[in-house]
C-alpha atoms as a PDB file:
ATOM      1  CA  UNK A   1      36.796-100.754 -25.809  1.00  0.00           C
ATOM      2  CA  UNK A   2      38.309-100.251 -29.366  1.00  0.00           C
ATOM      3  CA  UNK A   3      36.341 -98.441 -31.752  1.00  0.00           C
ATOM      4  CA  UNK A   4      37.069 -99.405 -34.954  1.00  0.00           C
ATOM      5  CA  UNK A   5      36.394 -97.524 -38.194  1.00  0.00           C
ATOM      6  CA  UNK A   6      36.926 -98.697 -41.998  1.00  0.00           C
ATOM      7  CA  UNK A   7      36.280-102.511 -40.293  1.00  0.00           C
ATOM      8  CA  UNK A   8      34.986-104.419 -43.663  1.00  0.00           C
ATOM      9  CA  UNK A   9      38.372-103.275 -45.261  1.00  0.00           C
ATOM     10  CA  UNK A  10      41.492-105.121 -45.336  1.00  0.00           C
ATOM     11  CA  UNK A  11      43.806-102.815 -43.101  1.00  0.00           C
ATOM     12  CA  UNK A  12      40.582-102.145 -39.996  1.00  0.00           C
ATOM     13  CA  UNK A  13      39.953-106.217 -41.009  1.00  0.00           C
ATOM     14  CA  UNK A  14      43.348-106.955 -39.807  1.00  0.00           C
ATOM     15  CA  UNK A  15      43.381-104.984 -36.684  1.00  0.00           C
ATOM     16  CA  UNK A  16      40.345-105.672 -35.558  1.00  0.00           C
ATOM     17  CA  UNK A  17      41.139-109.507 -35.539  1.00  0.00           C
ATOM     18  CA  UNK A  18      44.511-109.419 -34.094  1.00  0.00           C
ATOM     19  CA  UNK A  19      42.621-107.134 -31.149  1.00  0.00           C
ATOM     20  CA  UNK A  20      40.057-110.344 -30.833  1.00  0.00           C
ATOM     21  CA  UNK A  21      42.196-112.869 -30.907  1.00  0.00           C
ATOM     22  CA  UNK A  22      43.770-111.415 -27.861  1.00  0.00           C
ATOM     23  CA  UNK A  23      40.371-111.305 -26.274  1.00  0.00           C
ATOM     24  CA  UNK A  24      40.339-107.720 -26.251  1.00  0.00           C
ATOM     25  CA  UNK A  25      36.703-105.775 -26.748  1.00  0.00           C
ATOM     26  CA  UNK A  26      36.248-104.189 -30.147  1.00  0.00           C
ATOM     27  CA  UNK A  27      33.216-102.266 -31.228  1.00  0.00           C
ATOM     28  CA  UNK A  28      32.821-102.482 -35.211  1.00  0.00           C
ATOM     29  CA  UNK A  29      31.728 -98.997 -36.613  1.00  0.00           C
ATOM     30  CA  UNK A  30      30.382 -99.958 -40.056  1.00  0.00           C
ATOM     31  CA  UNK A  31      27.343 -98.099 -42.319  1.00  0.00           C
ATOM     32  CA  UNK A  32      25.702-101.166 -43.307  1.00  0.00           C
ATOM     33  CA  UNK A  33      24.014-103.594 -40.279  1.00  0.00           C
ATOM     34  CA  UNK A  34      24.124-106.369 -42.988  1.00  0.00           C
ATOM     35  CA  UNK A  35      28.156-105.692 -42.771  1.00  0.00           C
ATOM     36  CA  UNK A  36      27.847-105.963 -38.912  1.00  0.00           C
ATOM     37  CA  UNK A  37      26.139-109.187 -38.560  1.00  0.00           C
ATOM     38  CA  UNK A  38      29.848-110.739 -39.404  1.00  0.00           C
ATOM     39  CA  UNK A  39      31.574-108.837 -36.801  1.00  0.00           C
ATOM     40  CA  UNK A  40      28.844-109.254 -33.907  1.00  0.00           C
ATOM     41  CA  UNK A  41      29.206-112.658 -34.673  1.00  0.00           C
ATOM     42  CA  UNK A  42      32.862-112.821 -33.968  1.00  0.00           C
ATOM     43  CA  UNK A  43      32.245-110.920 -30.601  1.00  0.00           C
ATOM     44  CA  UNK A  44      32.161-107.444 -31.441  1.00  0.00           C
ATOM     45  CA  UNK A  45      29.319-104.731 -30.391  1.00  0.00           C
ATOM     46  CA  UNK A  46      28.351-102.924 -33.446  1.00  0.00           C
ATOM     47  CA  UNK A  47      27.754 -99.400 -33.993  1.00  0.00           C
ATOM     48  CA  UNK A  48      26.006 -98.215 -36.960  1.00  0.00           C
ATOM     49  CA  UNK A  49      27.652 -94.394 -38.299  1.00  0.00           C
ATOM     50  CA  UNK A  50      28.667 -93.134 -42.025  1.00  0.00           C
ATOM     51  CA  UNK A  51      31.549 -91.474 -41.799  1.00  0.00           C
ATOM     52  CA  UNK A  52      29.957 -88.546 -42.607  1.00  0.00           C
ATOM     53  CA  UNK A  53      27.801 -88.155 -39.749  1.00  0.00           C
ATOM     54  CA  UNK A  54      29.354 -86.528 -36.608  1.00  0.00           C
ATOM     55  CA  UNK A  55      26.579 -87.535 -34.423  1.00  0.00           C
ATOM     56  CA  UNK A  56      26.391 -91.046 -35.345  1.00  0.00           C
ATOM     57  CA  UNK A  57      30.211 -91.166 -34.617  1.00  0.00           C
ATOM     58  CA  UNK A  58      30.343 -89.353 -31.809  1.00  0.00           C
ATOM     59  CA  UNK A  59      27.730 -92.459 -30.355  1.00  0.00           C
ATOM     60  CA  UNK A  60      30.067 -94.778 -31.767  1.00  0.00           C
ATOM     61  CA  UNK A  61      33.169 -93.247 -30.487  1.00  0.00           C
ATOM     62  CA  UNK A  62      31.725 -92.364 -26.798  1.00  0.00           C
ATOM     63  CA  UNK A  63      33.647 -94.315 -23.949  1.00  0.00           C
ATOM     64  CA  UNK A  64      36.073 -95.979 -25.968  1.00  0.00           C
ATOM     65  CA  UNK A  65      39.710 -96.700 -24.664  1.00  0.00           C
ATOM     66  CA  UNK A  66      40.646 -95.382 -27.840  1.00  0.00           C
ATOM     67  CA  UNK A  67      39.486 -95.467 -31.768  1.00  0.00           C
ATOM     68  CA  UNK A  68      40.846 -96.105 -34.733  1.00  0.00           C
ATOM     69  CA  UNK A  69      39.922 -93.532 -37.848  1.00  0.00           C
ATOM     70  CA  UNK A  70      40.206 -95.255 -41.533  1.00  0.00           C
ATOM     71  CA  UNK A  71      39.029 -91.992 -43.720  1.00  0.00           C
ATOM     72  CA  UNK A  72      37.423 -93.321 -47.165  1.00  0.00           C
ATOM     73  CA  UNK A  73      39.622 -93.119 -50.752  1.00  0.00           C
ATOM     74  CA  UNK A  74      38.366 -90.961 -52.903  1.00  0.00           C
ATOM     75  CA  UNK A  75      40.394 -91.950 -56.339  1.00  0.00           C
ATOM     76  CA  UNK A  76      38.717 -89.064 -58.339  1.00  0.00           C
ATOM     77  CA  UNK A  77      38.125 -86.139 -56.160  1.00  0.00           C
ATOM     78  CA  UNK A  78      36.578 -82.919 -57.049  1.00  0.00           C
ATOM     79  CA  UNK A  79      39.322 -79.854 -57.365  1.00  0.00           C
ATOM     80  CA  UNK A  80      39.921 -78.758 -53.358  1.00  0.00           C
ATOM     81  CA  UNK A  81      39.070 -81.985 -51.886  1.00  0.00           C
ATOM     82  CA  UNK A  82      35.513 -81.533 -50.966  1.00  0.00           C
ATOM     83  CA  UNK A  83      34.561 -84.897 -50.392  1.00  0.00           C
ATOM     84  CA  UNK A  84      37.435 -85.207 -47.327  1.00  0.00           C
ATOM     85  CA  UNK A  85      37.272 -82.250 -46.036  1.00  0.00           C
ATOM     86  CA  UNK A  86      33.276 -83.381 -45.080  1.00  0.00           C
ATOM     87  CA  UNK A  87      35.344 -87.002 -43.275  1.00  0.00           C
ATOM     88  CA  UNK A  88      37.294 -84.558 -41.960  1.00  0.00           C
ATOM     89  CA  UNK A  89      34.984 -81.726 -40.438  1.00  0.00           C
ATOM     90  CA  UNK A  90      32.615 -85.393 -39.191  1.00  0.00           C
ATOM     91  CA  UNK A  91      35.686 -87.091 -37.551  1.00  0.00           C
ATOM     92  CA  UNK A  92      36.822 -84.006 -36.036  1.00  0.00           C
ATOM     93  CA  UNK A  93      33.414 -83.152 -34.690  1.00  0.00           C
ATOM     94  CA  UNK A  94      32.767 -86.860 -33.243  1.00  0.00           C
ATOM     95  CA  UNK A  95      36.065 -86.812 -31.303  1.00  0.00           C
ATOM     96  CA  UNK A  96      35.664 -83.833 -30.103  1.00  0.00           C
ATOM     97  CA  UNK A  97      31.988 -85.272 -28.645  1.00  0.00           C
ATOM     98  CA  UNK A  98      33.653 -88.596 -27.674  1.00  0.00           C
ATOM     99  CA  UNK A  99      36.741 -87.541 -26.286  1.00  0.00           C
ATOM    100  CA  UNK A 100      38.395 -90.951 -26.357  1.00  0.00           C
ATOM    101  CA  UNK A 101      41.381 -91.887 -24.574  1.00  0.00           C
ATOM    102  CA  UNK A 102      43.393 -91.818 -27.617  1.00  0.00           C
ATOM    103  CA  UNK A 103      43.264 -91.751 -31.260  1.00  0.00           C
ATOM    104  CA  UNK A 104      44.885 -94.020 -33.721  1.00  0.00           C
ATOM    105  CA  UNK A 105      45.055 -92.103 -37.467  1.00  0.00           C
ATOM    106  CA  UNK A 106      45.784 -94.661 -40.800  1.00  0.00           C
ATOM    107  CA  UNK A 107      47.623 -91.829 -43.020  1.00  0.00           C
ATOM    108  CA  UNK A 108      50.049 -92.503 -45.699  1.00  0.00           C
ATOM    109  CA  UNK A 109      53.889 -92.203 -46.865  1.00  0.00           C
ATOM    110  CA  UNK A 110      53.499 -88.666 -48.647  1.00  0.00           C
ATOM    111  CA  UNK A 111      51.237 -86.875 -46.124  1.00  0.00           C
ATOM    112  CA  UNK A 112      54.146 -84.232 -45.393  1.00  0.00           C
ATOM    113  CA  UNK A 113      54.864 -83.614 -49.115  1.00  0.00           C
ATOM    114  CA  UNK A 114      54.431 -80.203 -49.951  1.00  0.00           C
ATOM    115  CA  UNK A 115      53.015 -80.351 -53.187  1.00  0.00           C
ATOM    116  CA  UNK A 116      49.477 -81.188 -54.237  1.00  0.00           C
ATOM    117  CA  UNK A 117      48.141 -84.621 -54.875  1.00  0.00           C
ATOM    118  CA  UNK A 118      45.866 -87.330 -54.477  1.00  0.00           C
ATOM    119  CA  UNK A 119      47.372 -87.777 -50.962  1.00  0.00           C
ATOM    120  CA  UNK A 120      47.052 -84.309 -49.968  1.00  0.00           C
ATOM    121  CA  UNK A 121      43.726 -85.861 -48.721  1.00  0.00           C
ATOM    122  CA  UNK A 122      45.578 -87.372 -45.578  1.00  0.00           C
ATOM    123  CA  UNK A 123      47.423 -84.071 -45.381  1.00  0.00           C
ATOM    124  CA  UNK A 124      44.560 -82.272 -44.837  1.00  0.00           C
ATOM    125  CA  UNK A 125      43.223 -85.157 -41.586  1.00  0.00           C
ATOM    126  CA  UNK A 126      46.436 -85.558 -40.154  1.00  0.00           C
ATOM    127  CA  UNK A 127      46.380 -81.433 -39.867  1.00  0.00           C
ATOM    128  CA  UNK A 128      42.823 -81.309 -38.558  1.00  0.00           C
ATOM    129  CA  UNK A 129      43.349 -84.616 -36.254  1.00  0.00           C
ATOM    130  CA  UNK A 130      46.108 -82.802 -34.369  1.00  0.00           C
ATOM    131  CA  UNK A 131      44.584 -79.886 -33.917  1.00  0.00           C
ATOM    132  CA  UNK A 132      42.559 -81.724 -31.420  1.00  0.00           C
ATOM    133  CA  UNK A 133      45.368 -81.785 -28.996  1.00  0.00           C
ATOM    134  CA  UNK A 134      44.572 -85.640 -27.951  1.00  0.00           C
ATOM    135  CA  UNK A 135      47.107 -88.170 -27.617  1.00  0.00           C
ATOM    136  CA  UNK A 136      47.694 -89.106 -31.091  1.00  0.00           C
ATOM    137  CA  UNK A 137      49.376 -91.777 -33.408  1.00  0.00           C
ATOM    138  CA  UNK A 138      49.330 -91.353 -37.149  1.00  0.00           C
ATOM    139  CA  UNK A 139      50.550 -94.299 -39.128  1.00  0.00           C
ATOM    140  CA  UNK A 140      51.936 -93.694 -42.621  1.00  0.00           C
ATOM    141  CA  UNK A 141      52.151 -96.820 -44.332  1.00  0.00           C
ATOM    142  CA  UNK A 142      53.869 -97.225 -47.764  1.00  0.00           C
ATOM    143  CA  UNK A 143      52.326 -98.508 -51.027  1.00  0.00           C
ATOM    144  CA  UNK A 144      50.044-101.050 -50.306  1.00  0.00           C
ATOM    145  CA  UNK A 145      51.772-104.532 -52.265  1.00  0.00           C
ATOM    146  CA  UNK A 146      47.638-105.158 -52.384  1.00  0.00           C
ATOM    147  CA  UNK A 147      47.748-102.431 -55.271  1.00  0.00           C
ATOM    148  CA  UNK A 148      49.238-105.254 -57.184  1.00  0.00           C
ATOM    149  CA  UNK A 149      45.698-107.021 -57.350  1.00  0.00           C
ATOM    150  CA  UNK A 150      44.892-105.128 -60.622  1.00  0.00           C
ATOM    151  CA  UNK A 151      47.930-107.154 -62.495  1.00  0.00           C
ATOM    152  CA  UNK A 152      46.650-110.694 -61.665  1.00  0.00           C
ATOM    153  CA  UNK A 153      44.532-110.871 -64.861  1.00  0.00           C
ATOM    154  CA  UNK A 154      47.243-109.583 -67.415  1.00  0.00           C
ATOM    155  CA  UNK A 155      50.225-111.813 -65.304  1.00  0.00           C
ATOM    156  CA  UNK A 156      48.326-114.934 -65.579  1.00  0.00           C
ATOM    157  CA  UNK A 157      46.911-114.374 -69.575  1.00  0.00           C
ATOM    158  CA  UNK A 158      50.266-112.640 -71.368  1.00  0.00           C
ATOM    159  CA  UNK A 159      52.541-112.731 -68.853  1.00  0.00           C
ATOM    160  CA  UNK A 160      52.974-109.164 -68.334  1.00  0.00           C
ATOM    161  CA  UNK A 161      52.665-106.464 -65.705  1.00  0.00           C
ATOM    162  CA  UNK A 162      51.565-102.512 -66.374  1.00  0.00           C
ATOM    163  CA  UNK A 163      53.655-100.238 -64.103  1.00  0.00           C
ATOM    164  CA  UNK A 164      53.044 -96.711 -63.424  1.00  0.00           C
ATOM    165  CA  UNK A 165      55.760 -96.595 -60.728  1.00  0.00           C
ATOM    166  CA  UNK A 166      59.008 -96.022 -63.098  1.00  0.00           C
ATOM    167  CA  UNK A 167      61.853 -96.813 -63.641  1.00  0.00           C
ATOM    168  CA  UNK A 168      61.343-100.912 -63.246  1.00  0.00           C
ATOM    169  CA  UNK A 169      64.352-101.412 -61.525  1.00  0.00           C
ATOM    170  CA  UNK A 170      63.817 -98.441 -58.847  1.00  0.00           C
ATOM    171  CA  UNK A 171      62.684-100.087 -55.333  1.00  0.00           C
ATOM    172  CA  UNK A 172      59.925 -98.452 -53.880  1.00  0.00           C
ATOM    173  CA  UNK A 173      59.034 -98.610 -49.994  1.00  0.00           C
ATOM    174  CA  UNK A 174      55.800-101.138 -50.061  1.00  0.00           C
ATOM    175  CA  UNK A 175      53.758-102.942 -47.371  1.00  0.00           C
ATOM    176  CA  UNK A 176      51.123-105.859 -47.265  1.00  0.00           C
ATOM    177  CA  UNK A 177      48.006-104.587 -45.400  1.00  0.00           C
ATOM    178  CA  UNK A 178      48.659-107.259 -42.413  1.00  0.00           C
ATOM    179  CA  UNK A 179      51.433-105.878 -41.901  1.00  0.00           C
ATOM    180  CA  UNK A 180      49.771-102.519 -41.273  1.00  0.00           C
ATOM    181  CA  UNK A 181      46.615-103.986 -39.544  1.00  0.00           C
ATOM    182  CA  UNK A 182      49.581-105.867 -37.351  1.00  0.00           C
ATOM    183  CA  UNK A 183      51.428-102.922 -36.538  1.00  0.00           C
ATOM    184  CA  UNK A 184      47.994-101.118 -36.123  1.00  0.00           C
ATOM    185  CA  UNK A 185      46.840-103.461 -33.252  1.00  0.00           C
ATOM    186  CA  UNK A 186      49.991-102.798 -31.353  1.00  0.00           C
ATOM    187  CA  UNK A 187      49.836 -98.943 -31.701  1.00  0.00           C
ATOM    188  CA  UNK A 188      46.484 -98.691 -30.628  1.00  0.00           C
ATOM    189  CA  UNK A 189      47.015-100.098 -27.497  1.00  0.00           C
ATOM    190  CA  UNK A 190      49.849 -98.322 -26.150  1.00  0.00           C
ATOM    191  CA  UNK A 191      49.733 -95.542 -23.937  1.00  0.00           C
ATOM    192  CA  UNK A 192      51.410 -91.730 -24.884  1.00  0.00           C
ATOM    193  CA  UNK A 193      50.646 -88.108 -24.722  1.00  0.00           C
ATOM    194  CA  UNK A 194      50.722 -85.710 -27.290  1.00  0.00           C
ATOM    195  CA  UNK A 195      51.587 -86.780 -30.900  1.00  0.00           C
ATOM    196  CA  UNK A 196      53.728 -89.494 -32.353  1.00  0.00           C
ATOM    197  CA  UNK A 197      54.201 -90.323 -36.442  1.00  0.00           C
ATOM    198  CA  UNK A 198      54.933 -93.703 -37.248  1.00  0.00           C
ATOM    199  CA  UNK A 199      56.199 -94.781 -40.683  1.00  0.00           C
ATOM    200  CA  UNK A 200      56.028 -98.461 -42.029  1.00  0.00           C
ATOM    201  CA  UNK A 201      57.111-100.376 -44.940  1.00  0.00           C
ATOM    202  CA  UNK A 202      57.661-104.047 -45.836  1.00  0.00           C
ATOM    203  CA  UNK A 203      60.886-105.796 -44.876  1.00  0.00           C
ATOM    204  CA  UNK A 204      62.608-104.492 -48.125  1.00  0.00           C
ATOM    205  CA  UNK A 205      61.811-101.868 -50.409  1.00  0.00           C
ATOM    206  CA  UNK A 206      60.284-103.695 -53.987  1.00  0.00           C
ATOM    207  CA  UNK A 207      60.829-102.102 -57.843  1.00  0.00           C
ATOM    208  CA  UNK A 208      58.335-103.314 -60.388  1.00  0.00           C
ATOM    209  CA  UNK A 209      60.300-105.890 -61.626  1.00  0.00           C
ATOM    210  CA  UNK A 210      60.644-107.063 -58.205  1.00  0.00           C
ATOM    211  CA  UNK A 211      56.738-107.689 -58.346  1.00  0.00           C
ATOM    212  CA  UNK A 212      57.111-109.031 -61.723  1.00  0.00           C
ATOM    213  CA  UNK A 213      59.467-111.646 -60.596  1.00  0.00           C
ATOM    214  CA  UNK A 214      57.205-112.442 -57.542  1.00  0.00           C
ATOM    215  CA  UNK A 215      54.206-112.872 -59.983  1.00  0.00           C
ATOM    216  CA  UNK A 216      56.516-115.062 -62.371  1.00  0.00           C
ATOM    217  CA  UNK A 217      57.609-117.588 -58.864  1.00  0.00           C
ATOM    218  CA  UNK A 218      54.021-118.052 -57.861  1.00  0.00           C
ATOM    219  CA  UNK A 219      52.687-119.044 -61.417  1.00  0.00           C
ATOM    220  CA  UNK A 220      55.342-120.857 -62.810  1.00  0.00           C
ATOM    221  CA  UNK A 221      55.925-119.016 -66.004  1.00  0.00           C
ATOM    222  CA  UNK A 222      58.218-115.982 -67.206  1.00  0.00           C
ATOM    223  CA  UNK A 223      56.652-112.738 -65.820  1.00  0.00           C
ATOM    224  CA  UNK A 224      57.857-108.841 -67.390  1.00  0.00           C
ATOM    225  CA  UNK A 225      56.912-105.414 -66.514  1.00  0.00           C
ATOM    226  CA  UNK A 226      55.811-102.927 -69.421  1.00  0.00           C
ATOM    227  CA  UNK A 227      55.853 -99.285 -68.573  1.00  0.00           C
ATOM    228  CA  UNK A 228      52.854 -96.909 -68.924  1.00  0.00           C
ATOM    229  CA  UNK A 229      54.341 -93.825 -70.458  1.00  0.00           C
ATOM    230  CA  UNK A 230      53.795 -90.803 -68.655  1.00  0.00           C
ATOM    231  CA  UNK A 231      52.380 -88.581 -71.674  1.00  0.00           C
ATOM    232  CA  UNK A 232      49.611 -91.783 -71.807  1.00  0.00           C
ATOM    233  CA  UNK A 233      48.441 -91.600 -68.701  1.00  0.00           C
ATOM    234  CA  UNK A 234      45.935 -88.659 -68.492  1.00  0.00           C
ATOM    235  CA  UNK A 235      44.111 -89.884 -71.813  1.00  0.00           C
ATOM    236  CA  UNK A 236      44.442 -93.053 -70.300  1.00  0.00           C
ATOM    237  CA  UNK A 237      42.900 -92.113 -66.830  1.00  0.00           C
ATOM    238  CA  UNK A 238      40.123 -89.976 -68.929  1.00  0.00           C
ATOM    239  CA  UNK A 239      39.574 -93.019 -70.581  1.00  0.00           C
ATOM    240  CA  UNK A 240      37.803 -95.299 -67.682  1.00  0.00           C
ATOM    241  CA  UNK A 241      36.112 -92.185 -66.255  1.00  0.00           C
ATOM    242  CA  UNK A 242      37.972 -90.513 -64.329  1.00  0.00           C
ATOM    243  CA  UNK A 243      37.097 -86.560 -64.462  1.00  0.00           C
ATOM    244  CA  UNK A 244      39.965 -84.974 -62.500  1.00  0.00           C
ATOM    245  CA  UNK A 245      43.288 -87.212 -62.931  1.00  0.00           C
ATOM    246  CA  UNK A 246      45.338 -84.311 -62.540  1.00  0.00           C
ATOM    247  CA  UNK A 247      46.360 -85.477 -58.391  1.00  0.00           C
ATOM    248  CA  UNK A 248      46.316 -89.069 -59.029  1.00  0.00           C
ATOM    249  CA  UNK A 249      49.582 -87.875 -61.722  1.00  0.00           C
ATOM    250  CA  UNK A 250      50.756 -85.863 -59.481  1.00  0.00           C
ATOM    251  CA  UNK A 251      50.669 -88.710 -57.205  1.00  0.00           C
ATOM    252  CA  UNK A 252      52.690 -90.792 -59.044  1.00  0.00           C
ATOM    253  CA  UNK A 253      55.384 -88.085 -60.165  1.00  0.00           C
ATOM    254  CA  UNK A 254      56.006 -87.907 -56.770  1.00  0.00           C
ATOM    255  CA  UNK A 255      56.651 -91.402 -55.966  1.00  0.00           C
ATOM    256  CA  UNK A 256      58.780 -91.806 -58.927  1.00  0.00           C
ATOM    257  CA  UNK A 257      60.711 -88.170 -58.656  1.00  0.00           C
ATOM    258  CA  UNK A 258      61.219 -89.179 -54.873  1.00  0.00           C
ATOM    259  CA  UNK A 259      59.653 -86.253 -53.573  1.00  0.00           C
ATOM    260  CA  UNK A 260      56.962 -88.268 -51.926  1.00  0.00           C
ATOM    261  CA  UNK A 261      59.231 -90.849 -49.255  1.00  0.00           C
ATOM    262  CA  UNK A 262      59.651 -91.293 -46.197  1.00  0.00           C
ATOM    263  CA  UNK A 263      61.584 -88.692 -44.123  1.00  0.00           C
ATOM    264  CA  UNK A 264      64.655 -90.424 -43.882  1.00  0.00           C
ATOM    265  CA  UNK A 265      64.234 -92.225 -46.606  1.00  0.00           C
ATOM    266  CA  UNK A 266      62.751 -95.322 -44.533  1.00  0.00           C
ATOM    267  CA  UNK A 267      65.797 -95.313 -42.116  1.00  0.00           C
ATOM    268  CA  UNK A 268      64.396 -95.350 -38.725  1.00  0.00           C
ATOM    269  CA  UNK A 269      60.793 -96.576 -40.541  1.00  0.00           C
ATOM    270  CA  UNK A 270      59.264 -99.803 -39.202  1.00  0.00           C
ATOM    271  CA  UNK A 271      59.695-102.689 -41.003  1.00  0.00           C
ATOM    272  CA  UNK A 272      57.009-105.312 -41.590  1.00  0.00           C
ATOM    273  CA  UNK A 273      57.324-109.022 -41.866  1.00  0.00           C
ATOM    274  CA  UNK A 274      55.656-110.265 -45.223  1.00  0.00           C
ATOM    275  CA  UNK A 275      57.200-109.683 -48.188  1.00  0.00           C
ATOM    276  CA  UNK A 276      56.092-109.372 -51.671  1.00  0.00           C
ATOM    277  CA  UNK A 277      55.752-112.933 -52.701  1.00  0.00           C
ATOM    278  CA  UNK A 278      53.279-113.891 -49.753  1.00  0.00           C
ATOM    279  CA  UNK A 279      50.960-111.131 -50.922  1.00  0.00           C
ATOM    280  CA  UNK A 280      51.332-111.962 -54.723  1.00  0.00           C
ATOM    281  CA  UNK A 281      50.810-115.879 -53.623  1.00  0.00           C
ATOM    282  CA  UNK A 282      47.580-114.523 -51.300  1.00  0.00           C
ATOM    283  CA  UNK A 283      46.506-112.108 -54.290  1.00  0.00           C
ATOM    284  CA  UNK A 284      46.823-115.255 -57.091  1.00  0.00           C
END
């Protein structure tokens, strides 16, 4: 049995299918029994647990071949993290309860960086996760190409494309979620001991003008980027809400100063098989 947490999402959505299709049992851990009724009817048992309940995990976690742990985005956190370190200290209790065979971690590219961010939210599971001294895989996609989602309004009515990732000709290392879900599905059911870091990207790294150009193929018209400057973007995040923005720039310095990558700069990375104009085409 595969537990399977973050299951309504695109990335858990993915894996959970590919498991199914090859008639393999899946048990979808979701908060919401209206969100279940989809998945029992594709031939999943459902188990009903908020991430921030140990108990309710540990249930949905007990006698599984392994499980699958999708901790929640926070986009605005409160200064120290709070709000993950309360995934964490649940997750952590439930597997220690469950004892699975094996646990299957979705991190991120940036996890090892050693200077504070939004990320530094997956720092702080991947630490606690192997702690537990279970066999272990912790998956560190790239930047999902899905981000790209919040340009389809401005691409299709002016014909441009905001980017906070800078400069527009820099590549960045990017991946569609099937990819990951993909790559997931095969992880999960592999057998190992101790614990094993994969990274994963798309099948060639993709700059903002990269995107732009995909957006311009798929709807037929001239497509350009515009850069946000970076002295706009805390009044800017401020702006629509957002009450600390101070990791979500750090964040993105560190994609564009290159201190968050991959460790060998996506040499020995897995590569994924969709590239940027199937998710743009998908996204339009």
């Amino acid at each position: 049995m595969y537990a399977i947490t973050g299951i309504t999402g695109k990335v858990g959505g993915e894996l959970a299918r590919t498991l199914l299709a090859q008639g393999l049992p899946v048990r979808a851990v979701v908060r919401d029994a209206g969100k279940g009724k989809a998945w029992a009817g594709l031939g999943c048992e459902v188990a009903l647990a908020g991430m921030e309940d140990a108990a309710a995990l540990a249930k949905a976690f007990a006698g599984a071949t392994a499980v699958f742990i999708l901790p929640p985005s926070e986009f605005d956190p409160k200064p120290g993290y709070p709000e993950a370190q309360r995934v964490i200290d649940s997750v952590v209790g439930a597997l220690k309860a469950a004892a699975p065979g094996r646990v299957l971690c979705l991190s991120t590219i940036g996890a090892d960086a050693t200077r504070d961010n939004l990320l530094s939210q997956r720092t702080m599971m991947e630490e606690a996760v192997m702690a537990l001294k279970m066999p272990l895989t912790i998956l560190r996609p790239g930047w999902f190409i899905e981000n790209a989602l919040w340009d389809v309004p401005t691409a299709r009515e002016s014909g441009l494309i905001y980017s906070f990732l800078q400069p527009a000709e820099r590549p960045f290392p990017m991946v569609a979620t099937r990819d990951v879900g993909r790559v997931a599905a095969e992880l999960i059911q592999q057998s190992h001991s101790g614990t094993r870091i994969v990274e994963l990207e798309g099948p060639r790294r993709v700059s903002p003008n990269d995107l732009a150009a995909a957006f311009g193929r798929v709807l037929g018209k001239p497509v350009r980027v515009e850069i946000v400057p970076r002295d706009s973007w805390e009044t800017l995040f401020r702006s629509q809400g957002i009450q600390n923005p101070l990791p979500r720039i750090s964040m993105l310095d560190g994609f564009n100063e290159g201190w968050i990558e991959f460790v060998d700069r996506g040499e020995t990375s897995v590569k994924g098989r969709i590239d940027v104009d199937a998710v743009v085409a998908t996204l339009i």
